[in-house]
N, C-alpha and C. Protein backbone atom coordinates (compact mmCIF):
# COMPACT_ATOMS: atom_id res chain seq x y z
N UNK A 1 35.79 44.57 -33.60
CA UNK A 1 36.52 44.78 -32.36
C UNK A 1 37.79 45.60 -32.61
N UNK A 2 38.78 45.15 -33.52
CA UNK A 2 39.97 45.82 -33.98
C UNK A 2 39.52 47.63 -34.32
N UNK A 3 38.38 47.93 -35.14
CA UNK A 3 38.04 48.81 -35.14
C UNK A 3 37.52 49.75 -34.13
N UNK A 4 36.75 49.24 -33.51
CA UNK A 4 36.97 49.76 -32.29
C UNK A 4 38.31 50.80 -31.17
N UNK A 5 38.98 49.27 -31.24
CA UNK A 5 40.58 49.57 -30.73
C UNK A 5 41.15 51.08 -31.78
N UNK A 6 41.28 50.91 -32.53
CA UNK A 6 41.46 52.37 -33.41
C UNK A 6 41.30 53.09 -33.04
N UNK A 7 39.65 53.26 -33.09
CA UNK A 7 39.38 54.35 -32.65
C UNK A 7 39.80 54.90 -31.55
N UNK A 8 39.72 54.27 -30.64
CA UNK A 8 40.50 54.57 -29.32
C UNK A 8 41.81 55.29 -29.24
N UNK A 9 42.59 54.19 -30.18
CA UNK A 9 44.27 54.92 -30.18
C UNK A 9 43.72 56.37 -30.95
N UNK A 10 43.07 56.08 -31.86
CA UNK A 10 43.03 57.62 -32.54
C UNK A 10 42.32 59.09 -31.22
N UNK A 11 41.26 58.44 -30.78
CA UNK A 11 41.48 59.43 -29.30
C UNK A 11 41.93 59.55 -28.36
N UNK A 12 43.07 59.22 -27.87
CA UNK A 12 43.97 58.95 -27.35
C UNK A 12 45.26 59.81 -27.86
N UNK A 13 45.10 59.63 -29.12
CA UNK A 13 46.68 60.57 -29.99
C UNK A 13 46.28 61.77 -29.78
N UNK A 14 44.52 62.39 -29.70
CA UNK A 14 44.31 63.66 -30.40
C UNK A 14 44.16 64.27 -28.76
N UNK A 15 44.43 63.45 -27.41
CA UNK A 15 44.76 64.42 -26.33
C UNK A 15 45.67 64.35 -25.20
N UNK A 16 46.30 65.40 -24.42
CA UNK A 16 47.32 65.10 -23.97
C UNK A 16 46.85 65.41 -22.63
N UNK A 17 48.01 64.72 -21.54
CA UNK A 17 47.81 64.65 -20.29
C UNK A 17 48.44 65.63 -19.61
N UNK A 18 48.58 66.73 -18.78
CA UNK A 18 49.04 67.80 -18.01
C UNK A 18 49.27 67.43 -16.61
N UNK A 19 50.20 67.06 -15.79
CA UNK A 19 49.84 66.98 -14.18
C UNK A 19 51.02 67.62 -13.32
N UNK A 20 50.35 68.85 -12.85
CA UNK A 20 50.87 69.59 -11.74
C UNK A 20 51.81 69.05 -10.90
N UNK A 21 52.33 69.75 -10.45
CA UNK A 21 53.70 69.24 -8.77
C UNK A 21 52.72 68.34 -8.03
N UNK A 22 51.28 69.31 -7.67
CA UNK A 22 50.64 68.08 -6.52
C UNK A 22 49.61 67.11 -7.41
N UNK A 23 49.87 66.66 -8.64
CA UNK A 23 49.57 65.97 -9.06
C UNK A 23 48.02 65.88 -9.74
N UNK A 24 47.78 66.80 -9.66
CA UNK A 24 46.36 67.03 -10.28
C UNK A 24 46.44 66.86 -11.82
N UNK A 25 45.53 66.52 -12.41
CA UNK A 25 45.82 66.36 -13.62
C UNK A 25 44.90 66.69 -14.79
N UNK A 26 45.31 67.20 -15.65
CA UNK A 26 44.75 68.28 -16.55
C UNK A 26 44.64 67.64 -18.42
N UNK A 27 43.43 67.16 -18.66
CA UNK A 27 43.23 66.09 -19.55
C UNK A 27 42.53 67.24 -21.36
N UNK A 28 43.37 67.90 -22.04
CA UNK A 28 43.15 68.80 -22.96
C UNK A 28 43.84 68.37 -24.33
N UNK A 29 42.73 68.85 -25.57
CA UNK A 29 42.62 68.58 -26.92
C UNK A 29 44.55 68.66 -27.23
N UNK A 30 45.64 67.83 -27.54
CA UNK A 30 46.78 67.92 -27.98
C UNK A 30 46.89 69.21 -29.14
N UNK A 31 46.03 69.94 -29.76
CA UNK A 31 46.23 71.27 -30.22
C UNK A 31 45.79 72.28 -29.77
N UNK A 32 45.55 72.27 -28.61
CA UNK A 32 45.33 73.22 -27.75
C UNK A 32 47.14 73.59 -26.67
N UNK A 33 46.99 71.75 -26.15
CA UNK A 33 48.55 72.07 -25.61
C UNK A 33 49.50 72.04 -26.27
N UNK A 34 49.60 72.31 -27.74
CA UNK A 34 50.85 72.85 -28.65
C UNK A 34 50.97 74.59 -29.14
N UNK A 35 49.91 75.05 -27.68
CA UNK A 35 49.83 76.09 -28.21
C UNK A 35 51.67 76.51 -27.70
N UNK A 36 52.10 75.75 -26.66
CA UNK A 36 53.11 76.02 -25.62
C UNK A 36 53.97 75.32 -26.53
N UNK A 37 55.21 76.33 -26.89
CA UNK A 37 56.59 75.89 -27.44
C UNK A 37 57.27 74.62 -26.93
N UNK A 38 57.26 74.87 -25.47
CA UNK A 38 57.79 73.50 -24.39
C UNK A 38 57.34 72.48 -24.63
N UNK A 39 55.63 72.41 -24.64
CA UNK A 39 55.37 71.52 -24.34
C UNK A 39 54.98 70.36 -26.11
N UNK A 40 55.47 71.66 -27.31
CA UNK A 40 55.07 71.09 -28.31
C UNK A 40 56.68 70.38 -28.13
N UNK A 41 57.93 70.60 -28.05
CA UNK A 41 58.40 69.88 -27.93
C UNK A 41 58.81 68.88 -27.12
N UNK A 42 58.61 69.18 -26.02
CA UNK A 42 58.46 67.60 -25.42
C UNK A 42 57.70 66.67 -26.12
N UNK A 43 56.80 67.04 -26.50
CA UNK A 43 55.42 65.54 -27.49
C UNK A 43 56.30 65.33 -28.18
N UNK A 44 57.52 66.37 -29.49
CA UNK A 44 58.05 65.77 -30.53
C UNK A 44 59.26 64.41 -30.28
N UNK A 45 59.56 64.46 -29.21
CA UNK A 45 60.66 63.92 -28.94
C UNK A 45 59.85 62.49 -29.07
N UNK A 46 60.69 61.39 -29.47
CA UNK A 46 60.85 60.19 -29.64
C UNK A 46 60.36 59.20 -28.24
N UNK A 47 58.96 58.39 -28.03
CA UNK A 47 58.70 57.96 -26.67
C UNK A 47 58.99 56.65 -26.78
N UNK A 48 58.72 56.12 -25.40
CA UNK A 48 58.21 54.17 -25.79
C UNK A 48 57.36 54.56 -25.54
N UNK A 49 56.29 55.53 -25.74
CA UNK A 49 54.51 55.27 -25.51
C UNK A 49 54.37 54.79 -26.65
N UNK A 50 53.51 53.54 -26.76
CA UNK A 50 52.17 53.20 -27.50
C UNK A 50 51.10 53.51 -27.82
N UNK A 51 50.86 54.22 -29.71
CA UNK A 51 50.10 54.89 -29.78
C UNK A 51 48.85 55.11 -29.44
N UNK A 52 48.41 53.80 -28.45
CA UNK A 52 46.84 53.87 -27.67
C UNK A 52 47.34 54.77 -26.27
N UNK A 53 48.44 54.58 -26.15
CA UNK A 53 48.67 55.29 -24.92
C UNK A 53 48.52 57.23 -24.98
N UNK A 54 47.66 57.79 -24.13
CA UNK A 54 47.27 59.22 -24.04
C UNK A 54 49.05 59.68 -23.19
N UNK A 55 49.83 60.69 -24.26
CA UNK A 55 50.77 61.42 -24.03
C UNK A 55 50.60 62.20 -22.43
N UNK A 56 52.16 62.68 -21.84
CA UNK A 56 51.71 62.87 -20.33
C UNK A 56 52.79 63.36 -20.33
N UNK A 57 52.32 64.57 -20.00
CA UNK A 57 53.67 65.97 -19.32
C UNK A 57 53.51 66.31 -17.88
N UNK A 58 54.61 66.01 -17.36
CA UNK A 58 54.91 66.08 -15.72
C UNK A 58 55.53 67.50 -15.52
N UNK A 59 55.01 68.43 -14.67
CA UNK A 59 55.48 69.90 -14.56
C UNK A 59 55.43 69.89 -12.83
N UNK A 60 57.13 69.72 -12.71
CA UNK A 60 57.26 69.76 -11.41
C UNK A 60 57.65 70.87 -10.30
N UNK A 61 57.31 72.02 -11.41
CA UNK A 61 57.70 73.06 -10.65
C UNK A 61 56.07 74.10 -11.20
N UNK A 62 55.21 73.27 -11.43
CA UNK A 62 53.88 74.09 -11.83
C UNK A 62 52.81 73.98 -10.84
N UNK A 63 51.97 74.47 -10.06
CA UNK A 63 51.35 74.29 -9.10
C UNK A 63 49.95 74.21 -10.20
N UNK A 64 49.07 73.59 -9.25
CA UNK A 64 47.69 73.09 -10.11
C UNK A 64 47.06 74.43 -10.23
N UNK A 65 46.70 75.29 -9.18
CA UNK A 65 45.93 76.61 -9.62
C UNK A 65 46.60 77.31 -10.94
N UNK A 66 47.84 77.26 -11.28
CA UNK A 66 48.55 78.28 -12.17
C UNK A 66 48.28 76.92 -13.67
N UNK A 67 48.01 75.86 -13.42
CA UNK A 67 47.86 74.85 -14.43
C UNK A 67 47.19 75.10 -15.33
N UNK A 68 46.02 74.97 -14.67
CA UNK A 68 44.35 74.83 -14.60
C UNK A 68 44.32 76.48 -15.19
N UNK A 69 44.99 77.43 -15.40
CA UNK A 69 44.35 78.82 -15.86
C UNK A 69 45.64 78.34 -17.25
N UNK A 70 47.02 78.20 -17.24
CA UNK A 70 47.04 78.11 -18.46
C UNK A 70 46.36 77.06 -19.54
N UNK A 71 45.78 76.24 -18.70
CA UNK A 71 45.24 75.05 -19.93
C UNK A 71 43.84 75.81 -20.08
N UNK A 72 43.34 76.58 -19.70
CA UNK A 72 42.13 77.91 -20.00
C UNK A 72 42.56 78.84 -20.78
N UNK A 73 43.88 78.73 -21.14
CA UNK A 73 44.77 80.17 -21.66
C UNK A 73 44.81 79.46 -23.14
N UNK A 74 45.03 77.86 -23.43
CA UNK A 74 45.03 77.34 -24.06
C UNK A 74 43.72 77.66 -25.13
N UNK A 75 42.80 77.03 -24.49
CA UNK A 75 41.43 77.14 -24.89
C UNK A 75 41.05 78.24 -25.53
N UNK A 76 41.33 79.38 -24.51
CA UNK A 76 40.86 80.88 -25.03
C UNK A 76 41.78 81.18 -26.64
N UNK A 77 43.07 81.02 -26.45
CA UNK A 77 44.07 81.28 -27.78
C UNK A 77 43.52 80.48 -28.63
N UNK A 78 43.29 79.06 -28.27
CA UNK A 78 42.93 78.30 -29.72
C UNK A 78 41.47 78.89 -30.33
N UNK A 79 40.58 79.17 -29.35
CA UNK A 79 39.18 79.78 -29.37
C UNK A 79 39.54 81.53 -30.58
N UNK A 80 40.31 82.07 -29.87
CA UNK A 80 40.31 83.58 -30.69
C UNK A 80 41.18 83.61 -31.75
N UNK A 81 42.01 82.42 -32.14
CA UNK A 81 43.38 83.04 -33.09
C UNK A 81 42.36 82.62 -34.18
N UNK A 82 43.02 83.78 -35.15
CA UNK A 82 42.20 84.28 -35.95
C UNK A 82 40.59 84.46 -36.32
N UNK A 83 40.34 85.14 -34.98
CA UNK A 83 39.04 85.24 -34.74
C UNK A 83 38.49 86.78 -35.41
N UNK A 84 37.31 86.55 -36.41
CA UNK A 84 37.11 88.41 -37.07
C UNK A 84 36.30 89.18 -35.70
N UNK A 85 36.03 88.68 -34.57
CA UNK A 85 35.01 88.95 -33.84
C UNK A 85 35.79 89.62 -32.53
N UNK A 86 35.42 90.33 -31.29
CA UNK A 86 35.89 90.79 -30.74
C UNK A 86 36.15 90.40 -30.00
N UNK A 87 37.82 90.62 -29.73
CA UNK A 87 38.36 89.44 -28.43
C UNK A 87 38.24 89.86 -27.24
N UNK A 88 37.71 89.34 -26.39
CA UNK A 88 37.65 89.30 -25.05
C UNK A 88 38.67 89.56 -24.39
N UNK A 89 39.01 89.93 -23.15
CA UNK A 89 40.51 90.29 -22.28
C UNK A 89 40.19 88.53 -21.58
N UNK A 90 41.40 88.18 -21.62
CA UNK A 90 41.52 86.86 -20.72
C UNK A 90 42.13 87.11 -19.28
N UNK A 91 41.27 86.90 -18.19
CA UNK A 91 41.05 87.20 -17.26
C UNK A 91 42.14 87.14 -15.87
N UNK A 92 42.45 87.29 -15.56
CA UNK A 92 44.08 87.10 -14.60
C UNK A 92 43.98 87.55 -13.24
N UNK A 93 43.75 87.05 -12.51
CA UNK A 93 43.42 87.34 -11.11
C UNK A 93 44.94 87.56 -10.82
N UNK A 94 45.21 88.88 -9.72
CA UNK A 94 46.49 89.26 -9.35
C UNK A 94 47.09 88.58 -8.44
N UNK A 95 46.22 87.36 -7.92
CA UNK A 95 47.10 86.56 -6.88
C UNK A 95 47.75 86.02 -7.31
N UNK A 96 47.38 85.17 -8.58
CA UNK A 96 48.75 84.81 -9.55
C UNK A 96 49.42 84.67 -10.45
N UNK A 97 49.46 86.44 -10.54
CA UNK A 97 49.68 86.63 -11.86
C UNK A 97 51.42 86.61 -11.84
N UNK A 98 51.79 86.42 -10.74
CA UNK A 98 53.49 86.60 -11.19
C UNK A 98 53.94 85.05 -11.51
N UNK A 99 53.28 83.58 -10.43
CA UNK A 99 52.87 82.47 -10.83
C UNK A 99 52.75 82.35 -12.49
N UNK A 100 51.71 82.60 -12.41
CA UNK A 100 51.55 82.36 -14.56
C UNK A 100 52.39 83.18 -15.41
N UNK A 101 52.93 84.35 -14.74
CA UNK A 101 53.94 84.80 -16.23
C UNK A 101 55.42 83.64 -16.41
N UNK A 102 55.55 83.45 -14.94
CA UNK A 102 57.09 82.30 -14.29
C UNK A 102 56.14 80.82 -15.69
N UNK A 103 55.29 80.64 -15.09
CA UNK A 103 55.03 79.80 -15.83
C UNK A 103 54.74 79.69 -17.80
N UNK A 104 54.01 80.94 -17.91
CA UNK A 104 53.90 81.29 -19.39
C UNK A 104 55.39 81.35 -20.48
N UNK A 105 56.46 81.72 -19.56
CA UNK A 105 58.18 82.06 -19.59
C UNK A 105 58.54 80.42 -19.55
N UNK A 106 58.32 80.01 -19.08
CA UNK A 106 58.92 78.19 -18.92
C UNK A 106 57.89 77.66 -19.76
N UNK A 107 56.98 77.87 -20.35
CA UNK A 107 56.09 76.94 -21.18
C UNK A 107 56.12 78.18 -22.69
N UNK A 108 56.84 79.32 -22.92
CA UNK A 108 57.09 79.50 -24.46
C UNK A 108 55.57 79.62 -25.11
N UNK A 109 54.96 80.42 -24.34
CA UNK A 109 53.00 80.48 -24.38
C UNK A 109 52.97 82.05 -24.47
């Protein structure tokens, strides 16, 4: 049973929680969201979470559409860095692209 419990805290440590202004919430591998300077330091800082407890970054000035493409921005960087193969353009629709740079600039991405 105890073993069990482990395991748990141990998946639990290895991902972090993301949730938008309107509260949507964005559940990705914790080395994926250290791709972001910000948000690697917010995790470093000192919590009362309990290590079964899954880490949780509140972004109250991030709207869920602009979220949801950097935690894809995540993916893609962790996916290509140091990739020998040919990188793909990561995709940016112009509706919000001034959205995600405001945001890429506040998250150090």
């Amino acid at each position: 049973m105890a073993e069990a419990e482990d395991q748990g805290n141990s998946v639990s440590a290895d991902f972090v929680k993301l949730v938008s202004n309107d509260e949507h919430e964005f559940i990705l591998k914790r080395s994926h969201a250290l791709t972001s300077g910000t948000i690697k330091a917010m995790l470093s800082y000192p919590t009362s979470f309990k290590n079964k407890e899954m880490s949780k970054v509140q972004f109250r000035e991030i709207p869920s559409h602009v979220l949801c493409k950097v935690c894809m921005y995540f993916a893609y960087k962790n996916r290509y860095t140091n990739s020998t193969s040919e990188i793909p353009e990561f995709p940016i629709e112009p509706e919000i692209a001034l959205e995600l740079l405001m945001a890429a600039n506040f998250l150090d991405c």
